[in-house]
PDB file of N, CA and C in Angstrom:
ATOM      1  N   UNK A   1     111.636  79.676  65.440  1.00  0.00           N
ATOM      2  CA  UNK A   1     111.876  79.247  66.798  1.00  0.00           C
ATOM      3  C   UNK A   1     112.628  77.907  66.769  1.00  0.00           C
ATOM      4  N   UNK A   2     113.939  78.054  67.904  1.00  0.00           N
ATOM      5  CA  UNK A   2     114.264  76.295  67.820  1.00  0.00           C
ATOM      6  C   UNK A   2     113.997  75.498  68.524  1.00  0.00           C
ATOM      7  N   UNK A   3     114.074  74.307  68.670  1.00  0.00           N
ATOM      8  CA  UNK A   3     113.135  72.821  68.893  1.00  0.00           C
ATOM      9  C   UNK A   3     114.038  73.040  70.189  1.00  0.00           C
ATOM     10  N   UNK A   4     113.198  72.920  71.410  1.00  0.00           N
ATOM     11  CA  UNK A   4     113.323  72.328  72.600  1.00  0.00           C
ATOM     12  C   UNK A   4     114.627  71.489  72.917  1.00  0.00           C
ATOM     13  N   UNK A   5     115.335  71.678  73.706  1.00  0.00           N
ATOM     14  CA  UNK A   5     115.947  70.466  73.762  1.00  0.00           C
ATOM     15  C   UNK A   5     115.753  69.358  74.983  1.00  0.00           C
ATOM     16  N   UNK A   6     115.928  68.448  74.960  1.00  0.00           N
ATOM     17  CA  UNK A   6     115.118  67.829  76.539  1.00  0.00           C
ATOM     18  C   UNK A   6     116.677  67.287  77.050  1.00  0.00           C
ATOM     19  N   UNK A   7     116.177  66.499  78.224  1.00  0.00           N
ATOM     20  CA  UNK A   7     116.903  66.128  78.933  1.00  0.00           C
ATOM     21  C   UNK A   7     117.685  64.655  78.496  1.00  0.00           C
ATOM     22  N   UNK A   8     117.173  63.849  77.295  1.00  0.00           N
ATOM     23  CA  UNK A   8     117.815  62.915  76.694  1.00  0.00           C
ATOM     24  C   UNK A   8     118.323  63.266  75.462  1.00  0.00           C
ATOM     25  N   UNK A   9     118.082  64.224  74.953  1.00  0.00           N
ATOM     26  CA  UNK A   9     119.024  65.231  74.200  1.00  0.00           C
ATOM     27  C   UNK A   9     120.586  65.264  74.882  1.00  0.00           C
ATOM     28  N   UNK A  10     120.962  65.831  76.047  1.00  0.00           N
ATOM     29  CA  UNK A  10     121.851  66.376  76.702  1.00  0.00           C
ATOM     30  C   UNK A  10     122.531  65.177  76.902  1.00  0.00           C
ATOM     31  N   UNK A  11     121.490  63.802  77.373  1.00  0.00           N
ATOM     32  CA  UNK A  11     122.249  62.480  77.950  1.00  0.00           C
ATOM     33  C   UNK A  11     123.401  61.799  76.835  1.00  0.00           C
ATOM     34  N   UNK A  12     122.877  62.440  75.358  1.00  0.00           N
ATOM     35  CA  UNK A  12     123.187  61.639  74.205  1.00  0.00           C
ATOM     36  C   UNK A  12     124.267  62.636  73.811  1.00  0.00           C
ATOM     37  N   UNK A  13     124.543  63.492  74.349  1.00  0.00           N
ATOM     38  CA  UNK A  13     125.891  64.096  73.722  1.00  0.00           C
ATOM     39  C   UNK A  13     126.874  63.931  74.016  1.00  0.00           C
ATOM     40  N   UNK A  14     127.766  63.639  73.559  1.00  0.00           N
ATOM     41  CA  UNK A  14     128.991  63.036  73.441  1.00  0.00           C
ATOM     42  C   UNK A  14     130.314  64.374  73.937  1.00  0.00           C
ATOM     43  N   UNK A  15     129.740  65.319  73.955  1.00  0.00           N
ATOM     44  CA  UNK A  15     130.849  66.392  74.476  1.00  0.00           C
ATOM     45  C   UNK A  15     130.189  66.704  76.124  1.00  0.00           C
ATOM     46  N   UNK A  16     129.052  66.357  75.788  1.00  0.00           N
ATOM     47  CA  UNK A  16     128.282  65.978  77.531  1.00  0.00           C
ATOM     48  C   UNK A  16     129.332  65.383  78.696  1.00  0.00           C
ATOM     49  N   UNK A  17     128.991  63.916  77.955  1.00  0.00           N
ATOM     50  CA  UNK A  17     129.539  62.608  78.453  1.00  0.00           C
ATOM     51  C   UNK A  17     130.617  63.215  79.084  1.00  0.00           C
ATOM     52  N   UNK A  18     131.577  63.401  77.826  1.00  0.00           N
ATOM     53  CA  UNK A  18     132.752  63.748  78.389  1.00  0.00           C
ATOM     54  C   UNK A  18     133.134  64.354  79.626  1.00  0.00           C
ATOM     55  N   UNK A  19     132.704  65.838  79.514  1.00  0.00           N
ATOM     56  CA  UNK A  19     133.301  67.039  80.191  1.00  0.00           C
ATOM     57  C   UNK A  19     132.316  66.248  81.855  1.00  0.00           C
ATOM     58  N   UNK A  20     131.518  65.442  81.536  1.00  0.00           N
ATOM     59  CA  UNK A  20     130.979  64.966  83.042  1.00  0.00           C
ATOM     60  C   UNK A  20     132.011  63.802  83.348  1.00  0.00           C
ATOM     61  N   UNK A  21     132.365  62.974  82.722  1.00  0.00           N
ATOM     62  CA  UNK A  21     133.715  61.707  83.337  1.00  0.00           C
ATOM     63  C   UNK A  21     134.996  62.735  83.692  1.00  0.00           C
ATOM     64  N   UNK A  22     135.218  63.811  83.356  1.00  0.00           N
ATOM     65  CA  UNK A  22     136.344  64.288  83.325  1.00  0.00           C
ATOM     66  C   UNK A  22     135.951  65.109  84.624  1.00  0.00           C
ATOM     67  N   UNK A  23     135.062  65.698  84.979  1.00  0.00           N
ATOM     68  CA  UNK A  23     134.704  66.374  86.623  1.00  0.00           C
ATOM     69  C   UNK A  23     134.404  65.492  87.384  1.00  0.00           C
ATOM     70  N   UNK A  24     133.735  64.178  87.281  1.00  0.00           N
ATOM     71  CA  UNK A  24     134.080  63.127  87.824  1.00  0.00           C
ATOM     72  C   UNK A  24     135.028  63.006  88.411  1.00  0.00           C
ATOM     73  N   UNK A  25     136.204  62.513  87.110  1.00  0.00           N
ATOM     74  CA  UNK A  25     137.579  62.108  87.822  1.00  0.00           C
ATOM     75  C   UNK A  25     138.316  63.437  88.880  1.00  0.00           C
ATOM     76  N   UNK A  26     137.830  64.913  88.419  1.00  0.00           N
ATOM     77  CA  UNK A  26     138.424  65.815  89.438  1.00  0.00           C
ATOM     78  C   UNK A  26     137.540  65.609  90.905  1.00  0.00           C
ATOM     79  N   UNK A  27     136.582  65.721  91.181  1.00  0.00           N
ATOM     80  CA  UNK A  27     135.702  65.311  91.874  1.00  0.00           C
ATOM     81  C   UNK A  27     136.076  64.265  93.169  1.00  0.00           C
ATOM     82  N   UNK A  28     136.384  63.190  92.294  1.00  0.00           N
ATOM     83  CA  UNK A  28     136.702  62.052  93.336  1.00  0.00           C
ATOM     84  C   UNK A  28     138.822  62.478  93.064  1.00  0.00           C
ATOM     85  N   UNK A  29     138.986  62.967  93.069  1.00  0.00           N
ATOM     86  CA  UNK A  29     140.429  63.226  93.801  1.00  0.00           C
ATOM     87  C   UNK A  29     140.176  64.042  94.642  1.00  0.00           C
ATOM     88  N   UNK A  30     139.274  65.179  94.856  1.00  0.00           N
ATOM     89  CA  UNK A  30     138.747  65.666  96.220  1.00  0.00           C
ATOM     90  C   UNK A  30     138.525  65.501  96.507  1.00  0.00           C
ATOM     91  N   UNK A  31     137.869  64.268  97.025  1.00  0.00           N
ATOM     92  CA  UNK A  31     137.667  63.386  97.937  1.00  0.00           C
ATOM     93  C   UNK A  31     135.938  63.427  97.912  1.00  0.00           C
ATOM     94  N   UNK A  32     135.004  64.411  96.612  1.00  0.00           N
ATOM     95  CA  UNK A  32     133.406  63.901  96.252  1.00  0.00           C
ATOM     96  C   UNK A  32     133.085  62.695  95.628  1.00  0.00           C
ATOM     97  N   UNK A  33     131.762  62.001  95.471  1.00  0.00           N
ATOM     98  CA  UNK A  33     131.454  61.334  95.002  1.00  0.00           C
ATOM     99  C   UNK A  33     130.493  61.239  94.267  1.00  0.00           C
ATOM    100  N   UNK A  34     129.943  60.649  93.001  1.00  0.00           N
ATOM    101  CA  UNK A  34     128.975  60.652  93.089  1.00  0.00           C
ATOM    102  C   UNK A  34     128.785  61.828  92.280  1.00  0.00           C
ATOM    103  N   UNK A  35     129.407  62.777  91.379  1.00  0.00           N
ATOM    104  CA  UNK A  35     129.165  63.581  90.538  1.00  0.00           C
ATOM    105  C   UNK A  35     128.870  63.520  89.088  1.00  0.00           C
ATOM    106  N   UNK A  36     128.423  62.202  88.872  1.00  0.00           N
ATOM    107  CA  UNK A  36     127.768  61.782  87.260  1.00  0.00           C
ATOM    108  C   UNK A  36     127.010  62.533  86.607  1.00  0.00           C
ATOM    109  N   UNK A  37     126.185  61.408  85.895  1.00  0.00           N
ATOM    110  CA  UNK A  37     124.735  61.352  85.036  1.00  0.00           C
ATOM    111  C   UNK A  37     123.933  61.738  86.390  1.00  0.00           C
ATOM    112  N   UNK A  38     124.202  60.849  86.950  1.00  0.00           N
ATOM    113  CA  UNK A  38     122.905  60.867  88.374  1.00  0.00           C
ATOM    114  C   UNK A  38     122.691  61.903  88.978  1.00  0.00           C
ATOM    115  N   UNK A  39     123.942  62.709  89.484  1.00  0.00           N
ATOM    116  CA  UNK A  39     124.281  63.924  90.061  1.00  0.00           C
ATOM    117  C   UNK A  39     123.347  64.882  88.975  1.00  0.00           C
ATOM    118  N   UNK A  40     123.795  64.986  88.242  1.00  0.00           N
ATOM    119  CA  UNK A  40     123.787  66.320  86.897  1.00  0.00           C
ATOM    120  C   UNK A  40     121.930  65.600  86.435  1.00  0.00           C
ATOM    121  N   UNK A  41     121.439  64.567  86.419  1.00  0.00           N
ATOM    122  CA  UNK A  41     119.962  64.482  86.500  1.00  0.00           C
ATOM    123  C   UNK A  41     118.939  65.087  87.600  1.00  0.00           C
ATOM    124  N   UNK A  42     119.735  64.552  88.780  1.00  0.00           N
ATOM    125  CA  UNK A  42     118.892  65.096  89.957  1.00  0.00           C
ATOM    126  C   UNK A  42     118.920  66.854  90.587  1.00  0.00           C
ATOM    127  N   UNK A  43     119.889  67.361  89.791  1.00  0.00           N
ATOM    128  CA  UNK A  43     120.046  68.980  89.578  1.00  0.00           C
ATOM    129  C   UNK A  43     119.595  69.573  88.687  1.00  0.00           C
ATOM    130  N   UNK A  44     119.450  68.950  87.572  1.00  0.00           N
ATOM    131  CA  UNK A  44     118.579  69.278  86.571  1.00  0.00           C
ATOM    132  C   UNK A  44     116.819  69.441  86.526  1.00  0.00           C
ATOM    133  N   UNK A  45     116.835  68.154  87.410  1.00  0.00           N
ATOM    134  CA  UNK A  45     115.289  68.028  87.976  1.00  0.00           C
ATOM    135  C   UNK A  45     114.470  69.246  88.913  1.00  0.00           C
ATOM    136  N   UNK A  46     115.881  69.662  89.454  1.00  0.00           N
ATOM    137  CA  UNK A  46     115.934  70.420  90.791  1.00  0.00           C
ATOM    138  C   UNK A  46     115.212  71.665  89.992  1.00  0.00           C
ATOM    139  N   UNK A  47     116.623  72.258  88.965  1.00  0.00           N
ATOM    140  CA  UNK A  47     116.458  73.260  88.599  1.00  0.00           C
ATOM    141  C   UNK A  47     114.842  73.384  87.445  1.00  0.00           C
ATOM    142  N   UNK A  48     114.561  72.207  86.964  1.00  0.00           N
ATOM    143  CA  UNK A  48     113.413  72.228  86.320  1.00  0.00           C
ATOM    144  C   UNK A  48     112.134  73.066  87.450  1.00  0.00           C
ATOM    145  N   UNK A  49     112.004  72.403  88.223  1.00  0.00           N
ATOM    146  CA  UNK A  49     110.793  72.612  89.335  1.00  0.00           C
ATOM    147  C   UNK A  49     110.878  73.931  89.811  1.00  0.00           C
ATOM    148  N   UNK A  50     112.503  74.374  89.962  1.00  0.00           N
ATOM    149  CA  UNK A  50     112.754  76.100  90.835  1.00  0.00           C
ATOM    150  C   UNK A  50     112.339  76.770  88.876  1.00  0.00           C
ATOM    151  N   UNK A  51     112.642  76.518  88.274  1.00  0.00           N
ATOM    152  CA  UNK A  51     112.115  77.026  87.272  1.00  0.00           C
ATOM    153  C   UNK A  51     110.368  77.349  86.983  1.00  0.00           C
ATOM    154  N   UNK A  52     109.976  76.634  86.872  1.00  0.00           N
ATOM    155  CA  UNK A  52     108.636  76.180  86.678  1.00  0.00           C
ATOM    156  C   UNK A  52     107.725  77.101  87.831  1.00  0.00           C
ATOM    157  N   UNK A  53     108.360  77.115  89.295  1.00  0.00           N
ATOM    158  CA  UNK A  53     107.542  77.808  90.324  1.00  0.00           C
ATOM    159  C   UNK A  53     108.124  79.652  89.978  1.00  0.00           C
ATOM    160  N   UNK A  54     109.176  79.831  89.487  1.00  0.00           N
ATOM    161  CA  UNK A  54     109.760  81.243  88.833  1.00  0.00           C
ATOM    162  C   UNK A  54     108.721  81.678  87.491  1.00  0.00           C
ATOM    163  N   UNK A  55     108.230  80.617  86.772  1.00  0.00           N
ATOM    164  CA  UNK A  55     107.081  81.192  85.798  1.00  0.00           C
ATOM    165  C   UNK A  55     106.087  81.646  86.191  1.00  0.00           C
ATOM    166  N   UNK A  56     105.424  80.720  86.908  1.00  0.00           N
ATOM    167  CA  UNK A  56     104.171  80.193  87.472  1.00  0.00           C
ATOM    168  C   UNK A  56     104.269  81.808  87.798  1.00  0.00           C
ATOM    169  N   UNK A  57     105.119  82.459  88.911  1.00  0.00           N
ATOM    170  CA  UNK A  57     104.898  83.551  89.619  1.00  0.00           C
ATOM    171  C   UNK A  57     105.656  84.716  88.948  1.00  0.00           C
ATOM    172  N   UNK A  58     105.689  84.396  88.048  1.00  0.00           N
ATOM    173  CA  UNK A  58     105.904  85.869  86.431  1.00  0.00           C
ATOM    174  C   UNK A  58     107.332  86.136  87.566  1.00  0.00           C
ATOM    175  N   UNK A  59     108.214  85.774  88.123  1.00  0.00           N
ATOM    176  CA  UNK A  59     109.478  86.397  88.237  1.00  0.00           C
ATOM    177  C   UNK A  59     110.218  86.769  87.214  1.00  0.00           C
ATOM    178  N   UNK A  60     110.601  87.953  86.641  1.00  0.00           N
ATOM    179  CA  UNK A  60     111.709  87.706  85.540  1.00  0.00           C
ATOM    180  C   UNK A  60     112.619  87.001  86.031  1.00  0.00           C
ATOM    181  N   UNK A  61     113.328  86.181  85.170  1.00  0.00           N
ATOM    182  CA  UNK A  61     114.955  85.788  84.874  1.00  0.00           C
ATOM    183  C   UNK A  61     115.930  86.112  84.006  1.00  0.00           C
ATOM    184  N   UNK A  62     116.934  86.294  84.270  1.00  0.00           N
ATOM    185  CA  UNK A  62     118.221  86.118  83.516  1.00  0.00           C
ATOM    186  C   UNK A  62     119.343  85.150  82.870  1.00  0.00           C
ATOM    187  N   UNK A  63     118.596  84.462  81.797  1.00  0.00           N
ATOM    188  CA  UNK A  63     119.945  83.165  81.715  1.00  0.00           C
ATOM    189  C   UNK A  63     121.418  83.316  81.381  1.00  0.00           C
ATOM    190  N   UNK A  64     121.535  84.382  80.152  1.00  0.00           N
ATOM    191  CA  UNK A  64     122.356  85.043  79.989  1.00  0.00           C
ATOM    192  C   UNK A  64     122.916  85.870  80.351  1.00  0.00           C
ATOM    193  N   UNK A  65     123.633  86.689  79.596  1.00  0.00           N
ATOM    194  CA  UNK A  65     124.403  88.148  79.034  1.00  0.00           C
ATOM    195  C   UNK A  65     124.352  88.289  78.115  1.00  0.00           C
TER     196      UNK A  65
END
């Protein structure tokens, strides 16, 4: 089985970083804001909790293909 990865795992990657400054910069030429670390934490959080209530109540999921 492989090791978990957490959420400061993801913060520390460097192909992370990136591909998030770079939707950033598309982002705010459309005139959004505010699509960071912060953004991509507080969706993550989101999706943790809609996760967690999807176990809790045996829903299957699909992450893949």
């Amino acid at each position: 089985m492989t090791e978990p990865i957490s959420i400061k795992d993801v913060q520390k990657s460097e192909e992370v970083k990136i591909l998030l400054q770079a939707s950033s910069l598309q982002m705010t030429s459309l005139g959004y804001t505010d699509h960071s670390f912060r953004h991509c934490r507080l969706v993550s959080n989101k999706v943790g909790e809609i996760l967690q209530q999807v176990v809790a109540m045996n829903i299957p999921i699909e992450l893949e293909e």
